[in-house]
PDB file of N, CA and C in Angstrom:
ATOM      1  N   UNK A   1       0.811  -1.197   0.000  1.00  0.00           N
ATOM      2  CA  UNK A   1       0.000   0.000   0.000  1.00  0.00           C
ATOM      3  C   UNK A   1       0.859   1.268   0.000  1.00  0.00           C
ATOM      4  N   UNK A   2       1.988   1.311   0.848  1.00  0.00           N
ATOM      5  CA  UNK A   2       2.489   2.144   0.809  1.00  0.00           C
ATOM      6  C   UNK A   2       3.770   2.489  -0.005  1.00  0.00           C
ATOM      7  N   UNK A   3       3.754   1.524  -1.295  1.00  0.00           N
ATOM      8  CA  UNK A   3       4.807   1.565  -2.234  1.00  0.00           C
ATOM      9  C   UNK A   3       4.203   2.947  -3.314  1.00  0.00           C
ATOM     10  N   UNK A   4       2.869   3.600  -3.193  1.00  0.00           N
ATOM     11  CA  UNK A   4       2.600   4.519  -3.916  1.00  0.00           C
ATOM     12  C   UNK A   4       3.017   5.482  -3.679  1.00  0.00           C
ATOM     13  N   UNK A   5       4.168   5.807  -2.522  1.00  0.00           N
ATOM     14  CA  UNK A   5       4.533   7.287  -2.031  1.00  0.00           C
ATOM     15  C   UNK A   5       6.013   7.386  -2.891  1.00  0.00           C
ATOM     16  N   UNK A   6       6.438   8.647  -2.640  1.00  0.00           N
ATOM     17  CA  UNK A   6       7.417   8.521  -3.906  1.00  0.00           C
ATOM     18  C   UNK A   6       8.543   8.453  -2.827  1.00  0.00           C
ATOM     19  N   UNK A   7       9.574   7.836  -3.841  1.00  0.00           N
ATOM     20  CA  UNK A   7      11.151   7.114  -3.168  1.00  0.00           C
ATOM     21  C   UNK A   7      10.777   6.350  -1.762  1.00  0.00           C
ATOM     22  N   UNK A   8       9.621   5.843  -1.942  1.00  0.00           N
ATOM     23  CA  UNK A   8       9.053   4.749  -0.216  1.00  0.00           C
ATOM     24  C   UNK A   8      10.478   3.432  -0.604  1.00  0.00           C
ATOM     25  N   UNK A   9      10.427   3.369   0.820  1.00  0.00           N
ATOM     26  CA  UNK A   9      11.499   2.451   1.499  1.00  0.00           C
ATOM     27  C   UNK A   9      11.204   1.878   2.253  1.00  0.00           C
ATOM     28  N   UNK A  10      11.160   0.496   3.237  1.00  0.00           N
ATOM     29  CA  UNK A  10      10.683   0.191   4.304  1.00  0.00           C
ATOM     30  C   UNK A  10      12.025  -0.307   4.816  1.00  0.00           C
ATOM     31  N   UNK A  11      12.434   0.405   6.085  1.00  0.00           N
ATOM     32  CA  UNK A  11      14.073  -0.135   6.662  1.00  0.00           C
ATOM     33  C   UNK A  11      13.859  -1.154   7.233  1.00  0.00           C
ATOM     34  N   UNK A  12      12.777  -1.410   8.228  1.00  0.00           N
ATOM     35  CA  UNK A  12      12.548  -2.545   9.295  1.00  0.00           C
ATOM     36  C   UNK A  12      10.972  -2.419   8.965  1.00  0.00           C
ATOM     37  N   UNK A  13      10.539  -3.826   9.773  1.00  0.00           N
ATOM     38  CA  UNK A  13       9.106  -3.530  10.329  1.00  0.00           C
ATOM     39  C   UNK A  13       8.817  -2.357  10.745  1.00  0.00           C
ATOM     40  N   UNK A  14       9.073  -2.061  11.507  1.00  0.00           N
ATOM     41  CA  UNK A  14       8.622  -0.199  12.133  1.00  0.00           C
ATOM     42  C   UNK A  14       9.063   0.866  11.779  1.00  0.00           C
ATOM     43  N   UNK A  15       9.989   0.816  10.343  1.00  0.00           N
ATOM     44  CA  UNK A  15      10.463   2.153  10.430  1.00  0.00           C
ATOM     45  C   UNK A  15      10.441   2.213   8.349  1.00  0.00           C
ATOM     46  N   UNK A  16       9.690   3.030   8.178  1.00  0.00           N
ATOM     47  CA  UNK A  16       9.738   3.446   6.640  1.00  0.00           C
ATOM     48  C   UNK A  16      10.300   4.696   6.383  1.00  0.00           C
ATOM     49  N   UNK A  17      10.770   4.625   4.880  1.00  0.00           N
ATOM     50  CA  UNK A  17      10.814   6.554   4.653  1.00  0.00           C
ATOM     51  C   UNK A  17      10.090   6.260   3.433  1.00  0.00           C
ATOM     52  N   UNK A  18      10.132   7.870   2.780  1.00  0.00           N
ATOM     53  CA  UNK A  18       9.722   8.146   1.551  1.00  0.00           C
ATOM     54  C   UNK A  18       9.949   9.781   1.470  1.00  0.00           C
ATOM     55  N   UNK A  19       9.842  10.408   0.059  1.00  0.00           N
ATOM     56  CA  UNK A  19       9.777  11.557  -0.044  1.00  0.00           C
ATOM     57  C   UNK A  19       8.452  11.983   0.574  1.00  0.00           C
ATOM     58  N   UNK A  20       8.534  13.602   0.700  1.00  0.00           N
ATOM     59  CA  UNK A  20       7.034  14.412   1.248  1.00  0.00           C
ATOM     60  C   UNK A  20       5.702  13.971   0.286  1.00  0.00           C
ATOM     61  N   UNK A  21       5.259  13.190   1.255  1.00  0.00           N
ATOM     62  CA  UNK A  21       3.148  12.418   0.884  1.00  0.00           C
ATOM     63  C   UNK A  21       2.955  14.007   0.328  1.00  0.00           C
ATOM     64  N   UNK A  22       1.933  13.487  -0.432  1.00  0.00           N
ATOM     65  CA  UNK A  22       0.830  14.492  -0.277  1.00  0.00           C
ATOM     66  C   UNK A  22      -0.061  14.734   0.498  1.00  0.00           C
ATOM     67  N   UNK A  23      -0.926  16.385   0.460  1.00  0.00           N
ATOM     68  CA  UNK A  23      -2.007  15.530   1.878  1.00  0.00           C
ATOM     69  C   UNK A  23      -3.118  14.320   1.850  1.00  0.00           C
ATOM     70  N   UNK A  24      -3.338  14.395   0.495  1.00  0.00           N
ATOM     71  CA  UNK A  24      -4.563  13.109   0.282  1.00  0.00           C
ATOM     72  C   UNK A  24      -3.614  11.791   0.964  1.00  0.00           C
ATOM     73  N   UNK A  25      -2.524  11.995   0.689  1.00  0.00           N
ATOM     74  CA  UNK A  25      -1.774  10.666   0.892  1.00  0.00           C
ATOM     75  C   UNK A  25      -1.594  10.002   2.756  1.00  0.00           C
ATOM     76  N   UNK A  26      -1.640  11.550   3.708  1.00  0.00           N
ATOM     77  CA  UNK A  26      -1.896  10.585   4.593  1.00  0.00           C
ATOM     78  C   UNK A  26      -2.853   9.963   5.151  1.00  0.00           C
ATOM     79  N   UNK A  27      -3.902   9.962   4.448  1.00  0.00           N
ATOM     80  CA  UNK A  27      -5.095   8.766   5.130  1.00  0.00           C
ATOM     81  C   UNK A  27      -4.976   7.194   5.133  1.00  0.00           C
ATOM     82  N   UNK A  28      -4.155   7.296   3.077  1.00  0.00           N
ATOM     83  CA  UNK A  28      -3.145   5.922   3.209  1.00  0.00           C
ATOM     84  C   UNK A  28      -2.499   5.700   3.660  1.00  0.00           C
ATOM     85  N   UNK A  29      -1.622   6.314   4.332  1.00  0.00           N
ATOM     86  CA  UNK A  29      -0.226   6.216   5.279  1.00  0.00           C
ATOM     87  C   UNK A  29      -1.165   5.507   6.752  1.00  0.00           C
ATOM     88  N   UNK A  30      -2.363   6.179   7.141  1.00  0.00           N
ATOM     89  CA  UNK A  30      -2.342   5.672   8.169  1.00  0.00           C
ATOM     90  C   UNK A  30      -3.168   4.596   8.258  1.00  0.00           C
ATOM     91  N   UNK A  31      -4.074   4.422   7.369  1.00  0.00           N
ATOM     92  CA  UNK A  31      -4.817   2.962   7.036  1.00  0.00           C
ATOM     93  C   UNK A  31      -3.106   1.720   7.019  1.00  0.00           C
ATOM     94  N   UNK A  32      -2.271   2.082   6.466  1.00  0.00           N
ATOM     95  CA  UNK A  32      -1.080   1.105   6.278  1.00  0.00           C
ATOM     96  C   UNK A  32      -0.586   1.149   7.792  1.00  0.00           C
ATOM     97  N   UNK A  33      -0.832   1.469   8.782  1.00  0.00           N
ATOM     98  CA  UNK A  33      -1.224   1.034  10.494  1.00  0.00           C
ATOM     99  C   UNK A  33       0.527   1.948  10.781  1.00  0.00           C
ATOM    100  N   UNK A  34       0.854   3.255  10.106  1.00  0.00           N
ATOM    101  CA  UNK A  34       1.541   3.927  10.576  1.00  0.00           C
ATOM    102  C   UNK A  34       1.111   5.105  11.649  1.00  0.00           C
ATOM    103  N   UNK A  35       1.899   5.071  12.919  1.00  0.00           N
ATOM    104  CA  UNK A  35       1.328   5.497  14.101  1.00  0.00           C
ATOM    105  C   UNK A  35       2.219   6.848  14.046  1.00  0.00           C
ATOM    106  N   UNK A  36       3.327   7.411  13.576  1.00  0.00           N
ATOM    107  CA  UNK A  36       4.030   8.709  14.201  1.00  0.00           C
ATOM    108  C   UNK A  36       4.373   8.567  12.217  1.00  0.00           C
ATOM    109  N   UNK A  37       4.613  10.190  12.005  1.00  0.00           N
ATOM    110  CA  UNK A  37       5.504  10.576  11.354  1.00  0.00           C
ATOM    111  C   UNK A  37       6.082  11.271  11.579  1.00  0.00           C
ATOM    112  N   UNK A  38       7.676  11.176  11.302  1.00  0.00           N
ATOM    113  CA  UNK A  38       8.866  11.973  11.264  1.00  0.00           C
ATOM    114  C   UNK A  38       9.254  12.947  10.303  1.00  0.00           C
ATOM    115  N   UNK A  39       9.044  14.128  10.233  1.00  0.00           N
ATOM    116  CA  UNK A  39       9.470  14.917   9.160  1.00  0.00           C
ATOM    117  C   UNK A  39      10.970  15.490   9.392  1.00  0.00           C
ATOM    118  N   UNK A  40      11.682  15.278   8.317  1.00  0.00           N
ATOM    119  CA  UNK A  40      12.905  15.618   8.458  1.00  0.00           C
ATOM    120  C   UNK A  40      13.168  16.878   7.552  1.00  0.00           C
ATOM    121  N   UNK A  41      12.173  17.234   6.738  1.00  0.00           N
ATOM    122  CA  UNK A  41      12.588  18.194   6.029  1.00  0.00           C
ATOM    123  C   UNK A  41      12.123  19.513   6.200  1.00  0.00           C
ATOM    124  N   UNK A  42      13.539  20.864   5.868  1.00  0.00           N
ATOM    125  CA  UNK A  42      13.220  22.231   6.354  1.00  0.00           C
ATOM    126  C   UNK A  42      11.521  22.867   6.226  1.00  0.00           C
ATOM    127  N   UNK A  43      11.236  23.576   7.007  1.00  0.00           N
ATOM    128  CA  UNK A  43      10.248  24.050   6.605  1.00  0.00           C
ATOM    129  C   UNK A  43       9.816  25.142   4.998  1.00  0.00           C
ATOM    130  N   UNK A  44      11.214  25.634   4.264  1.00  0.00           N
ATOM    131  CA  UNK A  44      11.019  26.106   3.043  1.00  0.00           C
ATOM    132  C   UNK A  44      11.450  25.421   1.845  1.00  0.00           C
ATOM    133  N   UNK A  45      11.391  23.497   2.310  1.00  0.00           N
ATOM    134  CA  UNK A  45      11.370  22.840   1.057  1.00  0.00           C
ATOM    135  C   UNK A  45       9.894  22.846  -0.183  1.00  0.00           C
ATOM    136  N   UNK A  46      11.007  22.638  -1.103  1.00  0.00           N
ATOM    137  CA  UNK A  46       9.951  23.257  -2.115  1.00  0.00           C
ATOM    138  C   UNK A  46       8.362  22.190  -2.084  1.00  0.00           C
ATOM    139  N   UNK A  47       8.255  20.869  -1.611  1.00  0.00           N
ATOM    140  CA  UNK A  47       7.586  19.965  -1.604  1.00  0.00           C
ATOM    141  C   UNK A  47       6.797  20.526   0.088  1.00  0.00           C
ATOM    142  N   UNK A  48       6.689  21.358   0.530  1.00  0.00           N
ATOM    143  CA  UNK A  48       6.445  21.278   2.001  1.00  0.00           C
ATOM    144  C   UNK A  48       5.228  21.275   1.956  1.00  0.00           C
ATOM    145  N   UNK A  49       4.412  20.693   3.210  1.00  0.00           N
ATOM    146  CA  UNK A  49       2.874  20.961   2.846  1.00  0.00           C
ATOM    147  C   UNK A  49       2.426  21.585   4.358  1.00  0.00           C
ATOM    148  N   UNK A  50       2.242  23.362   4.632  1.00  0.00           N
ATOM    149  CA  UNK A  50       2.070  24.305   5.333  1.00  0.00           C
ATOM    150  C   UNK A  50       1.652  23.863   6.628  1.00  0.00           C
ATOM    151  N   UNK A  51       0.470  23.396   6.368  1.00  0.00           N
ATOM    152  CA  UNK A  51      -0.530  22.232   7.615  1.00  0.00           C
ATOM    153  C   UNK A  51      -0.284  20.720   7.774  1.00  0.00           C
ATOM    154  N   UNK A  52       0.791  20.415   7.388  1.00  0.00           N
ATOM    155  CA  UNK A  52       1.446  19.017   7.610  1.00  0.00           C
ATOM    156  C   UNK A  52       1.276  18.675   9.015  1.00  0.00           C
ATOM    157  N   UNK A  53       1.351  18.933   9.881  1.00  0.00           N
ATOM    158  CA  UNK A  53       1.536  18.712  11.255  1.00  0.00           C
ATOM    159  C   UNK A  53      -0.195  18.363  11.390  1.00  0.00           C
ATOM    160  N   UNK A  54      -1.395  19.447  11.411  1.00  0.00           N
ATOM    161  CA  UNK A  54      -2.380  19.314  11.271  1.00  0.00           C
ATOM    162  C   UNK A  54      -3.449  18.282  10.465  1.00  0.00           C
ATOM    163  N   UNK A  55      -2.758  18.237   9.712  1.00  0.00           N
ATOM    164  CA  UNK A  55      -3.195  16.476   8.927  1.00  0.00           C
ATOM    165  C   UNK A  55      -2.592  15.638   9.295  1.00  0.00           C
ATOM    166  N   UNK A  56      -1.329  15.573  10.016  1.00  0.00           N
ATOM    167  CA  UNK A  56      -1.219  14.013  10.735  1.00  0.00           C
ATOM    168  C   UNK A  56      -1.969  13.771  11.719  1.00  0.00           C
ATOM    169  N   UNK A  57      -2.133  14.790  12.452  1.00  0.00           N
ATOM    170  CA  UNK A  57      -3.002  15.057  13.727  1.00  0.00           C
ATOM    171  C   UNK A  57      -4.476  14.609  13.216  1.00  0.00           C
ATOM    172  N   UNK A  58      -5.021  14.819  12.311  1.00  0.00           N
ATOM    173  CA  UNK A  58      -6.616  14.856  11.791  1.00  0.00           C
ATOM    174  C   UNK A  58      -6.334  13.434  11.358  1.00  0.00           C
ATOM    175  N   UNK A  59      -5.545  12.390  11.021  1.00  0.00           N
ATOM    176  CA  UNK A  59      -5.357  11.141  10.495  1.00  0.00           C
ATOM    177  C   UNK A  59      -5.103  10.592  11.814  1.00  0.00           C
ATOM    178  N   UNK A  60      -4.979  11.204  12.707  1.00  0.00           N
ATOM    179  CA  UNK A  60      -5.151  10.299  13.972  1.00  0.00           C
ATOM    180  C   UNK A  60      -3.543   9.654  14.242  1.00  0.00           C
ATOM    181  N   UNK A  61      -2.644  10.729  13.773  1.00  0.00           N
ATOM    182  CA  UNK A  61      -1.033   9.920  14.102  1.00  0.00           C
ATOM    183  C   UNK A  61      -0.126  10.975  14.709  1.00  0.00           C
ATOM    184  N   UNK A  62       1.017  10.571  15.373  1.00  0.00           N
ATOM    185  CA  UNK A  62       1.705  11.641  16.184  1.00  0.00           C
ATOM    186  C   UNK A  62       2.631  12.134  15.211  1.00  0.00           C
ATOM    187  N   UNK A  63       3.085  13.109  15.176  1.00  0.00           N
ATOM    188  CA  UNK A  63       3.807  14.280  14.503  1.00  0.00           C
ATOM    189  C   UNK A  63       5.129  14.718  15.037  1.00  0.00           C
ATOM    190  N   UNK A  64       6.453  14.602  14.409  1.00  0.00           N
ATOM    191  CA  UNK A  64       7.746  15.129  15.198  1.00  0.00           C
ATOM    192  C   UNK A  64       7.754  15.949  14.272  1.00  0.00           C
ATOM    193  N   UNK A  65       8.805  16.741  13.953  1.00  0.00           N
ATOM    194  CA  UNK A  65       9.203  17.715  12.999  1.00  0.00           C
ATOM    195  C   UNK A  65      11.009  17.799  13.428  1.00  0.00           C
ATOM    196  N   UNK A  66      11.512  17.272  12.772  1.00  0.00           N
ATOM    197  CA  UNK A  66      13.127  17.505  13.100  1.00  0.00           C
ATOM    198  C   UNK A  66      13.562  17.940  11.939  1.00  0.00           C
ATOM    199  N   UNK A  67      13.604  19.409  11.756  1.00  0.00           N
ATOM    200  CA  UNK A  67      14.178  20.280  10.469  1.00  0.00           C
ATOM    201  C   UNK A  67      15.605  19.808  10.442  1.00  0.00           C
ATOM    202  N   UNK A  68      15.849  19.133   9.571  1.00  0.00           N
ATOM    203  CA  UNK A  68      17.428  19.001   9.133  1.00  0.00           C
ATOM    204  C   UNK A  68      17.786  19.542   7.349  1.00  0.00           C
ATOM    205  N   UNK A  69      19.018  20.377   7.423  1.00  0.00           N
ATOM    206  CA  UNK A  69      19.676  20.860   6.353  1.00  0.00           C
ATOM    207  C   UNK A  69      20.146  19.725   5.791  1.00  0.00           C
ATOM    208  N   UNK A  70      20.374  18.730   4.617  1.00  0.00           N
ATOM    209  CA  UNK A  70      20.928  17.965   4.205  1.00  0.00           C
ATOM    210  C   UNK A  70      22.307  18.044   3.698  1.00  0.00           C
ATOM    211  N   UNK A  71      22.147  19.451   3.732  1.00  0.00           N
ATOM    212  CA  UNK A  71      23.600  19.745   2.584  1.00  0.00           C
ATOM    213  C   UNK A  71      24.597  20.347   3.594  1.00  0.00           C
ATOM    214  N   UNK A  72      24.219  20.511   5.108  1.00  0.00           N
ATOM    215  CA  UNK A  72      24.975  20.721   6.452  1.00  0.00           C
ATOM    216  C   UNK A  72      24.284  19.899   7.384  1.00  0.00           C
ATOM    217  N   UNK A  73      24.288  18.839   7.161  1.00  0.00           N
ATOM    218  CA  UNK A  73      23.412  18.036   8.902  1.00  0.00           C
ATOM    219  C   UNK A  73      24.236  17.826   9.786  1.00  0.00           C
ATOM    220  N   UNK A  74      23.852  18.262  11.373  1.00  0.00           N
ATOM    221  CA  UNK A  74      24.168  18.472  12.540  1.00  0.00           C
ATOM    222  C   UNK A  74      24.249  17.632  13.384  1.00  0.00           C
ATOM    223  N   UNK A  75      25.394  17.172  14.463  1.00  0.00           N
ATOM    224  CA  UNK A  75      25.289  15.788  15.154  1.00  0.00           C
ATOM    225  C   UNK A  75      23.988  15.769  15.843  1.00  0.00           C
ATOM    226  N   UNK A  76      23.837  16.995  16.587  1.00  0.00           N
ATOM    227  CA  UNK A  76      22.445  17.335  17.191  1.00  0.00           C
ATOM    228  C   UNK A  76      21.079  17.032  16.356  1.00  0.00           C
ATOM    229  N   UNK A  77      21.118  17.435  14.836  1.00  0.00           N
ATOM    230  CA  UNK A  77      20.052  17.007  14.571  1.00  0.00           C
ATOM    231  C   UNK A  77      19.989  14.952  14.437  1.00  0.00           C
ATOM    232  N   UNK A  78      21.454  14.628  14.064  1.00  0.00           N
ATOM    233  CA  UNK A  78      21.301  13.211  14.305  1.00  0.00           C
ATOM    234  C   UNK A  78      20.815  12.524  15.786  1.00  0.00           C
ATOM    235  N   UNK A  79      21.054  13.024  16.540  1.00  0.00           N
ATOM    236  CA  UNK A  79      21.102  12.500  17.927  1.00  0.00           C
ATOM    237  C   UNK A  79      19.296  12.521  18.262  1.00  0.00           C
ATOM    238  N   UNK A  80      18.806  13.640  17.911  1.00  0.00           N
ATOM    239  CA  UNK A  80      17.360  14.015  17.575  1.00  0.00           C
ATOM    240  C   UNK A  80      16.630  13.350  16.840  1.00  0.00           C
ATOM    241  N   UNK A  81      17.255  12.280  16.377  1.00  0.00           N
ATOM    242  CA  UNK A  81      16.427  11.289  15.337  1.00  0.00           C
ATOM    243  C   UNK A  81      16.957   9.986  16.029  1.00  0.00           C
ATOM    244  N   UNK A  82      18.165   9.975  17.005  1.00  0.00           N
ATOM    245  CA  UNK A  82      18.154   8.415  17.520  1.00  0.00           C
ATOM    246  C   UNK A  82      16.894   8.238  18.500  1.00  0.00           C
ATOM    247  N   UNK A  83      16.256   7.053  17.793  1.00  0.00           N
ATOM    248  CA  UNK A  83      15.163   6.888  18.579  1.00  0.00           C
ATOM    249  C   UNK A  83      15.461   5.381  19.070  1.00  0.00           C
TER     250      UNK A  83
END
């Protein structure tokens, strides 16, 4: 189900990526029994979607937001993603 998101990956059982869903896209994300999303990307990427936080929330899933620069990433922002 969730091979329709673009560049989707599944690392483990519990842990997927993919590029930025659309918003229609997270209702599928969470029917596919995903409970948190992690956003890793700045808030002025060109793919960003404004109320992202607010539609995970309305899909009934928890929301992090860890802005990381890709082209400078920070031990801090790594350490912020060891979960």
């Amino acid at each position: 189900m969730l091979e329709i998101l673009k560049n989707y990956h599944q690392i483990s059982d519990r842990l997927h990526t993919s590029a930025q869903p659309t918003s229609e896209q997270f209702k599928i994300i969470k029917k596919s029994g995903v409970e948190i999303i992690i956003n890793l990307a700045l808030i002025n990427s060109p793919n960003a979607i404004e109320n992202e936080a607010q539609l995970v929330v309305e899909n009934t899933m928890d929301y992090i937001h860890i802005p990381v620069d890709f082209e400078k990433p920070t031990t801090s922002e790594l350490e912020s993603f060891s979960i």
